[in-house]
Structures are given as C-alpha cells and as structure tokens.
Protein backbone atom coordinates (compact mmCIF):
# COMPACT_ATOMS: atom_id res chain seq x y z
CA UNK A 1 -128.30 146.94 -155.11
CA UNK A 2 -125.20 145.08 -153.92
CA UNK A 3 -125.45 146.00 -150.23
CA UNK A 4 -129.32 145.13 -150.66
CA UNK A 5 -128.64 141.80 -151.58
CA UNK A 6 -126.09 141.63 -149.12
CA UNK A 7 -128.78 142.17 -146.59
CA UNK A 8 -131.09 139.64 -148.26
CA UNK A 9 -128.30 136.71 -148.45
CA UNK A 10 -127.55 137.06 -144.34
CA UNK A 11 -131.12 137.52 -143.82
CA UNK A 12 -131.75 134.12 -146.12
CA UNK A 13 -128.93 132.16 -144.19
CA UNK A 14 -130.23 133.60 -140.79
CA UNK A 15 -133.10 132.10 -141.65
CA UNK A 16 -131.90 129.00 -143.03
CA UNK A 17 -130.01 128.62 -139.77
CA UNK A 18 -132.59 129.08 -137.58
CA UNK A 19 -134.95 126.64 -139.59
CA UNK A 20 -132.35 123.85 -139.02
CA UNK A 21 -131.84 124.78 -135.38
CA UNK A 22 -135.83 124.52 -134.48
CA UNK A 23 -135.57 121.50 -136.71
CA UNK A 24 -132.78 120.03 -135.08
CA UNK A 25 -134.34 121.02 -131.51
CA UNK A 26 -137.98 119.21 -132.22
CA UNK A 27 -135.72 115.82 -133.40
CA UNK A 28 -133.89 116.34 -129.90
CA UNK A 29 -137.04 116.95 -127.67
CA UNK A 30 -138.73 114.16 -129.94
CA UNK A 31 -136.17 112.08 -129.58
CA UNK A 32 -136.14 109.39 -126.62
CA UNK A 33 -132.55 108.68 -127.08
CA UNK A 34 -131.12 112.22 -127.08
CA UNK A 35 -133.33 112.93 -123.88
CA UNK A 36 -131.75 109.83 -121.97
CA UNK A 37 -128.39 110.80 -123.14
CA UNK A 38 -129.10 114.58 -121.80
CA UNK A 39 -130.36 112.92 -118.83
CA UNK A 40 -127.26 111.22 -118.42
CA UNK A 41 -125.16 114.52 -119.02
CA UNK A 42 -126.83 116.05 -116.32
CA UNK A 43 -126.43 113.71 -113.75
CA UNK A 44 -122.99 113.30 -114.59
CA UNK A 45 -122.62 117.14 -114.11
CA UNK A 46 -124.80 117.19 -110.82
CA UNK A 47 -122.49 114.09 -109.49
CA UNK A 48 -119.22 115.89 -110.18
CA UNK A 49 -120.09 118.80 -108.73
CA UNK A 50 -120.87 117.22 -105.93
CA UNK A 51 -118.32 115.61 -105.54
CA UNK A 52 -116.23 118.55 -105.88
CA UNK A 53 -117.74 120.55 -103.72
CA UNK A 54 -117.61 117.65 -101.17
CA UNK A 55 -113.68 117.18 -101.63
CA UNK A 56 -113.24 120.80 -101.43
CA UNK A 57 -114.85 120.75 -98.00
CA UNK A 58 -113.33 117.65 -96.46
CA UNK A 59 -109.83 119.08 -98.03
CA UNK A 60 -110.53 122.60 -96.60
CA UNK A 61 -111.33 121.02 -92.77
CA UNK A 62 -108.23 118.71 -93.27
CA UNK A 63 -106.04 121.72 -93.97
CA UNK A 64 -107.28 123.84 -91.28
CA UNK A 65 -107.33 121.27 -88.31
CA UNK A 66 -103.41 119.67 -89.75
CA UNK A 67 -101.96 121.11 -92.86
CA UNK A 68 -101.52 124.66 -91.53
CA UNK A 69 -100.07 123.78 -88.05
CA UNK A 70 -97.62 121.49 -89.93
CA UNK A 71 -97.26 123.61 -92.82
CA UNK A 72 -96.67 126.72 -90.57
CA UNK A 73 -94.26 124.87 -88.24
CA UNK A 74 -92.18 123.24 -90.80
CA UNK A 75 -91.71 126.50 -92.28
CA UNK A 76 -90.45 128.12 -89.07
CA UNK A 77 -87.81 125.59 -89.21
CA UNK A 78 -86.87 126.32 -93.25
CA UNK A 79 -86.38 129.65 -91.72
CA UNK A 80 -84.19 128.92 -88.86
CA UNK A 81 -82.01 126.65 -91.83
CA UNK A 82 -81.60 129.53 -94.10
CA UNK A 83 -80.49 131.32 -91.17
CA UNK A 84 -79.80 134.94 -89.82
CA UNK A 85 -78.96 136.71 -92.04
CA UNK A 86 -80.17 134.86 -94.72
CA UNK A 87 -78.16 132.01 -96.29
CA UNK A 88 -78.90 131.96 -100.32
CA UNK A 89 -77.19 128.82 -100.89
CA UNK A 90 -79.16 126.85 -98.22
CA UNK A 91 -82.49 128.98 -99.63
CA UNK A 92 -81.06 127.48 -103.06
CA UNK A 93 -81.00 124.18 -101.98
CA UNK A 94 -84.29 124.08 -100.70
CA UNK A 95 -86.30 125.34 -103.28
CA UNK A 96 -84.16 122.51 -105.54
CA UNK A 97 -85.23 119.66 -103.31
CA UNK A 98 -88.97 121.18 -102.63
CA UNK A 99 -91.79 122.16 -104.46
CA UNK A 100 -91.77 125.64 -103.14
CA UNK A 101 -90.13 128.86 -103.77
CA UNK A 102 -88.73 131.86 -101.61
CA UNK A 103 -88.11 135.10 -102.25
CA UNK A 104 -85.34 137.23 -99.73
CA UNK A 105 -86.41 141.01 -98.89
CA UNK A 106 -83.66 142.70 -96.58
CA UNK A 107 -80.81 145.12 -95.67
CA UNK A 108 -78.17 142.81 -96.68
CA UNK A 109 -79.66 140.57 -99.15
CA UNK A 110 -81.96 140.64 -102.11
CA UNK A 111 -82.82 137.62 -103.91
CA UNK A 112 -85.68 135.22 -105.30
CA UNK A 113 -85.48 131.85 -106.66
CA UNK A 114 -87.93 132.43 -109.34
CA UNK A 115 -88.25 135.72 -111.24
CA UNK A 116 -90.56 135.35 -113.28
CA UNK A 117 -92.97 134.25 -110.24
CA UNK A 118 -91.66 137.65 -108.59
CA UNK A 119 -93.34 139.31 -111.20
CA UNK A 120 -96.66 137.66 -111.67
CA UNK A 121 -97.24 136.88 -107.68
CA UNK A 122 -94.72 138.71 -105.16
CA UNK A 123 -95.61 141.94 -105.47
CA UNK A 124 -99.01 141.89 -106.23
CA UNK A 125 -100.90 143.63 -102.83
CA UNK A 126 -102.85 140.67 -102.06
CA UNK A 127 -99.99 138.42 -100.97
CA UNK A 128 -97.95 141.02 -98.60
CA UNK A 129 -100.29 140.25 -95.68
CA UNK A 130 -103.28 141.60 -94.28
CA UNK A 131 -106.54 140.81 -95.61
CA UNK A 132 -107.34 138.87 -98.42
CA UNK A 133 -103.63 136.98 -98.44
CA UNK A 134 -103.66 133.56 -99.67
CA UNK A 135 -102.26 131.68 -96.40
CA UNK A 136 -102.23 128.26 -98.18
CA UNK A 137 -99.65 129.05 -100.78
CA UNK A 138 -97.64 132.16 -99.27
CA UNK A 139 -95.97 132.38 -95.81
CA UNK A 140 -93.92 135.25 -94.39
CA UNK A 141 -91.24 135.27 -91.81
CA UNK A 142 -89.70 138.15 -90.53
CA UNK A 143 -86.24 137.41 -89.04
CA UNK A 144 -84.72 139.36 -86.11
CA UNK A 145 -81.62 141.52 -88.93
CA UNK A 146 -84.97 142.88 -90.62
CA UNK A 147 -84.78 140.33 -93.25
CA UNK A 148 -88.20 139.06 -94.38
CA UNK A 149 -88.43 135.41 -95.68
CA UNK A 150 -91.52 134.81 -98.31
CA UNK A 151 -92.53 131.56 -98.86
CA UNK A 152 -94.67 130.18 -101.78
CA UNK A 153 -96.24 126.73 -101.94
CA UNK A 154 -96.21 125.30 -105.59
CA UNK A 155 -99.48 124.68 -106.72
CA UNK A 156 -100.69 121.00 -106.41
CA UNK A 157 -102.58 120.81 -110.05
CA UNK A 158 -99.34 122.64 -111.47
CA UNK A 159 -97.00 119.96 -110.01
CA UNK A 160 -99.05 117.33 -111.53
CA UNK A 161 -99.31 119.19 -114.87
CA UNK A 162 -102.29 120.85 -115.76
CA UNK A 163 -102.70 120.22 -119.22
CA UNK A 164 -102.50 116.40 -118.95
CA UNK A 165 -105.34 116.69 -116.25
CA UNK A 166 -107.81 119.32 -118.32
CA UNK A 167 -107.31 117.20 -121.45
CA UNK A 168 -107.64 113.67 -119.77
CA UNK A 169 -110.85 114.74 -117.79
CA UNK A 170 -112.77 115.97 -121.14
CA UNK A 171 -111.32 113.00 -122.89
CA UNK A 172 -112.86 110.55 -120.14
CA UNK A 173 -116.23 112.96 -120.26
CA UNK A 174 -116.27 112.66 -124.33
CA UNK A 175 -115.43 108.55 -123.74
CA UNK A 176 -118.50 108.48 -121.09
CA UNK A 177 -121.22 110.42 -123.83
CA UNK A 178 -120.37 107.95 -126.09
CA UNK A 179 -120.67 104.96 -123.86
CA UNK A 180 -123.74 106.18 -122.44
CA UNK A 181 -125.21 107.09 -126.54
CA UNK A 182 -124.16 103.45 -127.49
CA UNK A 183 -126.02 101.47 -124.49
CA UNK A 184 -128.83 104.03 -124.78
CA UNK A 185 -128.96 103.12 -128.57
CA UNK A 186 -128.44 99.74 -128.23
CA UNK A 187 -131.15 99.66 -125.61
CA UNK A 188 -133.87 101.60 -127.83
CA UNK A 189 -132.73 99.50 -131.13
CA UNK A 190 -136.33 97.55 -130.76
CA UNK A 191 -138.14 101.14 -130.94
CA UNK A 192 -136.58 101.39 -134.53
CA UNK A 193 -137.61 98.19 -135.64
CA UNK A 194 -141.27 98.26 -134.00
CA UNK A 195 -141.58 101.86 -135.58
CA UNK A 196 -140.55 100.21 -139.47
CA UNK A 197 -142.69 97.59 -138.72
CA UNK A 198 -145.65 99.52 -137.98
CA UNK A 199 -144.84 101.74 -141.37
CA UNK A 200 -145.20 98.15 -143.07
CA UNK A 201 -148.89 96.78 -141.60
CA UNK A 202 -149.35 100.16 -142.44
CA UNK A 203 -149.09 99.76 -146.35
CA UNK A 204 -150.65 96.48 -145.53
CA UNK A 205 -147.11 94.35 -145.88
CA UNK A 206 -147.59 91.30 -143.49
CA UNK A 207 -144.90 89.39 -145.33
CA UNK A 208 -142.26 90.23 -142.53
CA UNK A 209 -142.42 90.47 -139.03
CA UNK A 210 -140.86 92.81 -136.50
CA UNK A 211 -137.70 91.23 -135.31
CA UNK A 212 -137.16 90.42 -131.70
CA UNK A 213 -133.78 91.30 -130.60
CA UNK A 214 -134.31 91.60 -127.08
CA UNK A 215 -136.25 89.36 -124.00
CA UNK A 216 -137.46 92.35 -121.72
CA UNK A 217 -140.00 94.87 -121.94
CA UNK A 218 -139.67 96.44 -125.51
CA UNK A 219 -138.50 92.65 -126.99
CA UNK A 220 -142.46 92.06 -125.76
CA UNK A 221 -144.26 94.77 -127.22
CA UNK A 222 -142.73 93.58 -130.60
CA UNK A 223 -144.10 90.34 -130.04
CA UNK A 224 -147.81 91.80 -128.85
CA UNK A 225 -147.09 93.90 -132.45
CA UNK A 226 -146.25 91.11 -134.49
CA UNK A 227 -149.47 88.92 -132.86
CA UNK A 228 -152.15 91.80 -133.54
CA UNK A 229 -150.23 92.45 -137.37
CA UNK A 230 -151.08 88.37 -137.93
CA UNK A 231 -154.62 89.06 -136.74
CA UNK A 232 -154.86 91.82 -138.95
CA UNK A 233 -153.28 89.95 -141.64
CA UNK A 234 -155.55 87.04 -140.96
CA UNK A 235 -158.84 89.32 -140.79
CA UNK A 236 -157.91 90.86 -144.36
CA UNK A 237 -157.89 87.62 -145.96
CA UNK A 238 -160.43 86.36 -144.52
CA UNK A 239 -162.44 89.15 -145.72
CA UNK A 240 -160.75 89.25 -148.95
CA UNK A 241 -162.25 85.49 -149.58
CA UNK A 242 -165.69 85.75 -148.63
CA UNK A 243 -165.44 89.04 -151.22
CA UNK A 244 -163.78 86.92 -153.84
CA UNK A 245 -166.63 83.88 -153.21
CA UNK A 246 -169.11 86.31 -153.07
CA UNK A 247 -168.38 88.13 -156.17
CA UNK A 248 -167.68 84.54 -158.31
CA UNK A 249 -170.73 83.44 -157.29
CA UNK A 250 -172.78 86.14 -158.19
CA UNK A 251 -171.57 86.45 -162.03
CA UNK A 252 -173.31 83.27 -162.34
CA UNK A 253 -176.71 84.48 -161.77
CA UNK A 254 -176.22 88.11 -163.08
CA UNK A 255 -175.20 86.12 -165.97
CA UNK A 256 -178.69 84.32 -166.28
CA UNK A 257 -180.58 87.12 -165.15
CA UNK A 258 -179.33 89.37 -167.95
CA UNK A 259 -180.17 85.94 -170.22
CA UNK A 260 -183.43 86.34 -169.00
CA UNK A 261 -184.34 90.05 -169.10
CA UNK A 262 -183.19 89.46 -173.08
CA UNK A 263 -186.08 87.85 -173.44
CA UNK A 264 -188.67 90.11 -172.04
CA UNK A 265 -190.67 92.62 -174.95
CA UNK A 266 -188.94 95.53 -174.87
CA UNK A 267 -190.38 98.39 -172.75
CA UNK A 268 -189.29 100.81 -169.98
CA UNK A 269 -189.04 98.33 -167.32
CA UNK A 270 -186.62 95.85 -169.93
CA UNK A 271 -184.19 98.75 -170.29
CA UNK A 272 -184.10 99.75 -166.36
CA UNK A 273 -183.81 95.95 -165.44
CA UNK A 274 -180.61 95.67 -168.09
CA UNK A 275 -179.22 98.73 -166.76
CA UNK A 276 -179.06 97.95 -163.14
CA UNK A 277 -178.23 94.32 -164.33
CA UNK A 278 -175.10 95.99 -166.16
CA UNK A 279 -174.21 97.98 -163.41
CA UNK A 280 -174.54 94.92 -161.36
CA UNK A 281 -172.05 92.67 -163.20
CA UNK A 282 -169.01 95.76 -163.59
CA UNK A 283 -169.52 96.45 -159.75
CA UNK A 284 -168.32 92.10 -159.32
CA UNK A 285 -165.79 93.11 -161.85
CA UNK A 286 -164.11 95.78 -160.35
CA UNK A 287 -164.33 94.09 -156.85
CA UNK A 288 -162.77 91.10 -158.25
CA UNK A 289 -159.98 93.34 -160.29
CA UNK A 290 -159.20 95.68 -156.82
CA UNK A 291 -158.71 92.17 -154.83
CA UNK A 292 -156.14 91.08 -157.32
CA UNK A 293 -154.25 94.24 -157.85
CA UNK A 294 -154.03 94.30 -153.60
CA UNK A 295 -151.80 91.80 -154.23
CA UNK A 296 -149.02 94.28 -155.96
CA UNK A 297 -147.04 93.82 -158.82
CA UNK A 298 -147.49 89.75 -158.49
CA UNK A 299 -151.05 90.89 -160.20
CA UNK A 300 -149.47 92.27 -163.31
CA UNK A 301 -148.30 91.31 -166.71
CA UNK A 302 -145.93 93.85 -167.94
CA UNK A 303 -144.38 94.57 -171.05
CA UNK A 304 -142.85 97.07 -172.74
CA UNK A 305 -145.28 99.59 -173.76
CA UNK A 306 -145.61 103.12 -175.44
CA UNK A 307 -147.70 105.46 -173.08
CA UNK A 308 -148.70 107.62 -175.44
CA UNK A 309 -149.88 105.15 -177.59
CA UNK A 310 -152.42 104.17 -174.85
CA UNK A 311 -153.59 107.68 -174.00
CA UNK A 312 -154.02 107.61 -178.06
CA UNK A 313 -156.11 105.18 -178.10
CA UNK A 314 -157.82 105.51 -174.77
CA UNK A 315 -158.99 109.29 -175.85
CA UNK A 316 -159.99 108.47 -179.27
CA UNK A 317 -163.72 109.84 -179.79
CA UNK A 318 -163.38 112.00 -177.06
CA UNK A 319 -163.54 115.10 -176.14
CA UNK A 320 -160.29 115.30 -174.72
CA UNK A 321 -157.57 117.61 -175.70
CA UNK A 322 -153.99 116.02 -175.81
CA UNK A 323 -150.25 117.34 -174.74
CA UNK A 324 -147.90 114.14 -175.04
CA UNK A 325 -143.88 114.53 -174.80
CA UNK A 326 -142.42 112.72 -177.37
CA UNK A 327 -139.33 112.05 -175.95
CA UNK A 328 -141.03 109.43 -173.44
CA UNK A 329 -139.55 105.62 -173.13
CA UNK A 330 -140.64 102.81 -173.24
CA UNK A 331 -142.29 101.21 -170.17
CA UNK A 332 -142.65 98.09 -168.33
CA UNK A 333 -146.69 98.20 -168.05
CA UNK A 334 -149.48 96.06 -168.44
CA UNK A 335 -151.28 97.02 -170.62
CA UNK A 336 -154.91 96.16 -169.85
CA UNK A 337 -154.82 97.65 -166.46
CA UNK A 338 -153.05 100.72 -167.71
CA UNK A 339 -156.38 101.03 -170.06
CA UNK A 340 -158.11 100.41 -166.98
CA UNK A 341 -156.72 103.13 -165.53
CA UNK A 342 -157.14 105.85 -168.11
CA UNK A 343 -160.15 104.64 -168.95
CA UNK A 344 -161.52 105.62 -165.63
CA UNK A 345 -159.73 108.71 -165.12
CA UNK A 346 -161.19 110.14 -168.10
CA UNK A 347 -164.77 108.90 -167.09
CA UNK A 348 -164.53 110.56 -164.05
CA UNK A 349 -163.32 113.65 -165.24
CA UNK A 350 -166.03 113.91 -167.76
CA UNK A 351 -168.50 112.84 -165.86
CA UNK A 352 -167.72 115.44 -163.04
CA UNK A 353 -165.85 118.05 -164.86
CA UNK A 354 -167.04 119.57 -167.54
CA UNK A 355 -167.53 118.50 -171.46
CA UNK A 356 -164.19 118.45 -172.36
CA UNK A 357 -160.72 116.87 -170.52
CA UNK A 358 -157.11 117.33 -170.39
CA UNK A 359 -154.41 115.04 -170.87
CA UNK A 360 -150.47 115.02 -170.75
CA UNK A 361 -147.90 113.55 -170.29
CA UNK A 362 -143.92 114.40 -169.62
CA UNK A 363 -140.63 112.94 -168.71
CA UNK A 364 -139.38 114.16 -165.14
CA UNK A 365 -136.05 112.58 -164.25
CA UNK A 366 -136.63 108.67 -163.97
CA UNK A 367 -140.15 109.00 -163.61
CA UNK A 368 -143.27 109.29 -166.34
CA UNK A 369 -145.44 111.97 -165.28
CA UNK A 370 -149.23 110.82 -166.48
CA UNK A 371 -152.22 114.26 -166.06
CA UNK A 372 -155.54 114.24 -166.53
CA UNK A 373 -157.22 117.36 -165.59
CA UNK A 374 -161.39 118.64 -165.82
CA UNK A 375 -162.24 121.88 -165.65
CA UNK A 376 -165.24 121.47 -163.59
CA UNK A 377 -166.09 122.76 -159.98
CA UNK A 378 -163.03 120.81 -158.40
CA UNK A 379 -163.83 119.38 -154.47
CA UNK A 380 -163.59 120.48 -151.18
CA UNK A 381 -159.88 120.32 -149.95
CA UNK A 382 -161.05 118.44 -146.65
CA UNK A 383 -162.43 115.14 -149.18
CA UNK A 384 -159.59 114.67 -151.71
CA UNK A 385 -157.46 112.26 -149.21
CA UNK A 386 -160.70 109.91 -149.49
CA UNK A 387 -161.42 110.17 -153.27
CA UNK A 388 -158.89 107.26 -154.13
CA UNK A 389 -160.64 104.99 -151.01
CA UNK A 390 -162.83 102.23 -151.92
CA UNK A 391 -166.64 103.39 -152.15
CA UNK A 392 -166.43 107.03 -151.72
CA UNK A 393 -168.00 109.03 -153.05
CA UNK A 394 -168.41 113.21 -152.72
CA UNK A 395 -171.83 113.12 -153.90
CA UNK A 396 -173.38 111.82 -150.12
CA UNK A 397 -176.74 111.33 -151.63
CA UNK A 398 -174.80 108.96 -153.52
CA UNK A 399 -176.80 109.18 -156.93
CA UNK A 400 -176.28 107.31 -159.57
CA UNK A 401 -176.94 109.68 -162.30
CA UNK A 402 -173.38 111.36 -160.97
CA UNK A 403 -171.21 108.52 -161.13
CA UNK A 404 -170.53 104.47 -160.18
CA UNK A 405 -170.20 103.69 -156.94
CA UNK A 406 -167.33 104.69 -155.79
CA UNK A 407 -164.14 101.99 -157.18
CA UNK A 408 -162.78 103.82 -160.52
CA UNK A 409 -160.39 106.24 -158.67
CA UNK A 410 -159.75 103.53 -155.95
CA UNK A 411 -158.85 100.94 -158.98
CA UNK A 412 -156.62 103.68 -160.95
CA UNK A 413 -154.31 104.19 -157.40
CA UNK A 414 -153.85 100.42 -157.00
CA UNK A 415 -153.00 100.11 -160.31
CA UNK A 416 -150.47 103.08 -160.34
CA UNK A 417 -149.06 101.34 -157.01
CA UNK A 418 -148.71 98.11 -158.34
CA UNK A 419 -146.63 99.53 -161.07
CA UNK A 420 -144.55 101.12 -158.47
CA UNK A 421 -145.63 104.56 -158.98
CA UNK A 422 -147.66 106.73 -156.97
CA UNK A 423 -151.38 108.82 -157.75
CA UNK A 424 -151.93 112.10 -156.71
CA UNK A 425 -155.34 114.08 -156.71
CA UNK A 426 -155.17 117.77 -156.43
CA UNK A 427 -157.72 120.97 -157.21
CA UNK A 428 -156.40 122.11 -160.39
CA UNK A 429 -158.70 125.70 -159.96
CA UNK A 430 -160.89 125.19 -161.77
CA UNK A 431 -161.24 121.64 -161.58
CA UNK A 432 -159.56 118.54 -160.82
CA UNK A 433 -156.23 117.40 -161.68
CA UNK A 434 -154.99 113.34 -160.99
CA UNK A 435 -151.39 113.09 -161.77
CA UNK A 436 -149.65 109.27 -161.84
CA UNK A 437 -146.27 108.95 -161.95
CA UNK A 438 -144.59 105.78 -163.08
CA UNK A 439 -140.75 104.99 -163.04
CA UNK A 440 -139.04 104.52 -166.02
C-alpha cells in the first residue's frame, strides 16, 4: 500500500506540474508582453552571435595575414636570447616579463616554467606538432645542441580573467531582460487599463472612464473606448426614461380601467378583463422595480434583518418544506425586496416544479447561502445562462398559463446583486435549484 501511494503522490505532482506548466505556457503565448520580451531575447541572441562570429572572422584574417609572421618572428628571436644551449635564467626572465610560458626539452637541460601547465597541455599529442597542433598558442623551436624550445601563448580571456567576464556578460544580459520587460510593460500599461475598463461597461459601470496615460496609438483607442462607453451609457438612460415615463403613465389608466371593469355585472368576460388588467398593472410594477434596483445598492434600504425569519414568513401556507441553520447572523437587507425575492423564487418553482418546494439556508464562511430547489423536469443546460435575463422565458410559445412574462428571476438576480451577492441557477436532477448568496 505504501509504495502504491508512493506511485499515486508522484503521479499527482506530475500532474500538478504539468497542469501549471501548460497553464503557465497559454499565459506566455497569450501574453503580448512576454512575446515582445521573447522577441527581444531572440534578437539579442541572433545579434551576438553575429557579432561573434563576425569578430571571430575579422580576428582570424588579422592573425593569419600579421599576428603569425610577427608572432613567429619574435619568437625566433626569444630563442636566439635564451641561447644555445639553453639559458634558464634568461627563459626565467621572460616568462616573468611576458604572458607566455616555455618549457626546455634537451640533452643538457630539462626544465618548464609552469608545471602544472606541463601536465594539463605539454604532453598531450595534439600540441607536439603535426596535425591538429594549435599554432596560435604553442610554438616549437628546435635549436642546433638538440635542445627543443616550446613556447605557449597565455590565453587572452585568461589574462583578462575569465570569471569577471562570464559573470559581467550574464549580469549585463539579466540588466537588458529587465530593461527591455519594463519599457515593454510600460508601453502595454494602456492594454491593462482598456481591458478593466471594458470588464466595467461590461457590468454596466459608466461611472469611471478608462484613463489615458499615453498620446499615441493605444492612448487613442482608450479614448475611441471611453466615447462609444458614453454612448452606451447615454443610450441606456435614455431608454431607461422613456421605460420609466412609459410605465408611470400607464398606472394611471390601468388604474381607471380596473375602476371601470368594477363596475361591469359580473360574467366571464368581467373576470378575463380584471385578470389581464391585473397582470397588466404587476408587469408596470416590476418594470418600474428592475429600473430602480439597476441602479445598485443606492436602490436599497437595509437593515438588519433575520433571514430565516423572512423565508418563515415568505413560505407560510405553502407547500414548501424548510431546512434553516440556526446559527445564521444578522444581515444588512432590505427587507421588502428580499420578500420580493423569495416571493418569486418560490412562485417559480411551484409553478414549474412540481407541488411541493425546497428551501434552506446555511452559513458558508462570510457568506449566507439562500436554496430554493423544485423537483420538477429541470431545463435544458444550453437555456439556464438566459433564465435570470429580462423577458425570457423557456416556454417559446410563451403561454401564460405557465408563468408571467418573463421578470421574476430577472428581479430576484438584481436584487441579490444589489445586496452584493451573487444568484446562481443550476439543474438540481430532478429539478431546479437557485442558490443566492449574500455576505455577511
């Protein structure tokens, strides 16, 4: 069991890994920013080997048309100064006062100013001639006693100390990524704030605009943004208005209508003509309710209110069977459109459920978790995003023995987001479930 688990926990964190890595790689490829600054890499790579590969040319041609003649005469005359047969102090003395080193094979004398280069370089095959020696760095002269004279170049990048170079060169590379990520971030900053700003007019919140940081290209397309958001904004109220006008002028003569209709003998076409009169005068209602709950939590008038108490109340001569936590706190609500809202969350589920409905609530961290469940035939998946909009309705033949018209579910989210929660329809199989959530 232990080495099976074993198994499981690297397979789990294998996967884990490679979840975050494919995660990690879509932000990258998504991202505009990381793409420039990859873009930047790579040109930055391209130019330096370039340039490399150009330097190493140019130094190669230099060497060969007036290093080596120099180099190789100016060594025949180190030779002729060490002298026949060789001179160690004068050998010495020249590896003391040049950045090379020489190494004495003969009958009479055996010696090598460094060692511990002996070991690593003079008797390696590749540098005692023939094919394959390195010519730049190692020159032999064989004097007329037998004596043979080894010279070795020190190495230009160890003379000017490796480790200082290798370290300063990724330092300036890690110096350039970050200048390059700054600029690139500093020139994308408008993309973040056209992006939030979009989110906003999104949720429909006009009340700021998109700031503009910038006078180019992208400083422009947050002022064509903030232009069409005012037009939007502008449309919206307009049309929120003429609803509002349209709706208080009409509960005037619904108002004398119904009057009227009181009067008439009572028969079939008296109750009909009240009916559609009644359904009439709570369509104005709940159009004039949903335009003043679009305004937010400026719409409300909380106090401090016991849930339960409402659900109580609001499922009283119902068929509706109960589960309420008891440990719940008190909320900030307001009341009547809280009633509102269960009100029509328990008309619609027993209007489309079945005969009887569900209801509970419970405390989940800072939040108020509100159900309401049927246990009827539930709705396609593809339709549930549009149950909460204004004048939907599943039934397309749109009858009115099956429901209102389309505002009760649409009314119950504003009100939920006006309290600063959120509303949540799901299939519950069998039926539906619509769970609010409310902070505490």
């Amino acid at each position: 069991m232990s080495a099976q688990w074993d198994v499981g926990a690297i397979r789990s964190r294998r996967g884990a890994w490679r979840s975050r890595w494919h995660h990690a790689h879509r932000r990258m490829k998504h991202s505009l920013k990381w793409r420039l600054v990859g873009l930047f890499l790579l040109l930055a790579l391209a130019t330096t080997v370039t340039f490399l590969a150009g330097v190493k040319e140019i130094v190669t041609g230099a060497w060969q048309s007036y290093g080596r003649p120099l180099t190789t005469d100016y060594l025949d005359l180190l030779a002729q100064q060490i002298g026949t047969p060789p001179d160690v102090q004068k050998a010495r003395t020249l590896t003391e006062r040049l950045p090379l080193a020489v190494h004495i094979d003969g009958p009479q004398v055996q010696w090598d100013s460094h060692p511990e280069e002996s070991k690593r370089h003079w008797r390696r095959p590749v540098f005692q001639g023939g094919p394959g020696t390195d010519m730049q760095r190692f020159h032999v002269r064989e004097l007329p006693d037998g004596h043979r004279i080894t010279f070795m170049l020190a190495d230009p990048i160890e003379v000017m100390g490796p480790h200082i170079m290798v370290w300063s060169t990724l330092a300036t590379l890690l110096l350039l990524t970050v200048l390059a990520l700054a600029v690139v971030r500093h020139m994308l900053k408008p993309l973040d704030d056209i992006r939030e700003g979009a989110v906003r007019y999104g949720r429909g919140e006009f009340a700021h605009r998109i700031p503009l940081r910038r006078h180019d290209e992208l400083g422009d397309l947050a002022q064509q943004v903030n232009t069409m958001a005012g037009e939007i904004q502008g449309m919206l109220d307009a049309k929120r208005a003429l609803l509002l006008a349209i709706s208080h002028e009409l509960r005037s003569p619904l108002t004398r209508a119904r009057l009227n209709a009181e009067l008439i003998d009572e028969s079939e076409a008296r109750a009909a003509l009240l009916h559609d009169l009644a359904e009439m005068r709570d369509l104005v209602l709940d159009l004039l309710e949903s335009e003043r709950l679009a305004t937010g939590h400026a719409a409300l008038h909380p106090e401090p209110t016991d849930l339960n108490a409402l659900v109580r109340e609001a499922t009283a001569d119902r068929p509706v069977q109960t589960a309420l936590d008891a440990a719940l706190p008190a909320l900030s609500l307001d009341r009547t459109r809280v009633k509102l809202l269960l009100r029509n969350l328990l008309d619609n589920a027993l209007q489309h459920g079945s005969d009887a409905a569900e209801v509970s609530t419970a405390r989940e961290d800072a939040q108020v978790r509100l159900s309401v469940r049927d246990h009827g035939p539930g709705v396609p998946e593809e339709l549930i995003a549009q149950l909460s909009q204004p004048f939907f309705r599943a039934d397309t033949a749109r009858r009115r023995s099956t429901g209102g018209v389309g505002l009760g579910l649409y009314l119950c989210r504003l009100v939920a987001q006006a309290h600063g929660g959120t509303l949540v329809i799901r299939n519950a199989q069998p039926g539906l479930e619509v769970v609010v959530t409310l902070p505490s």
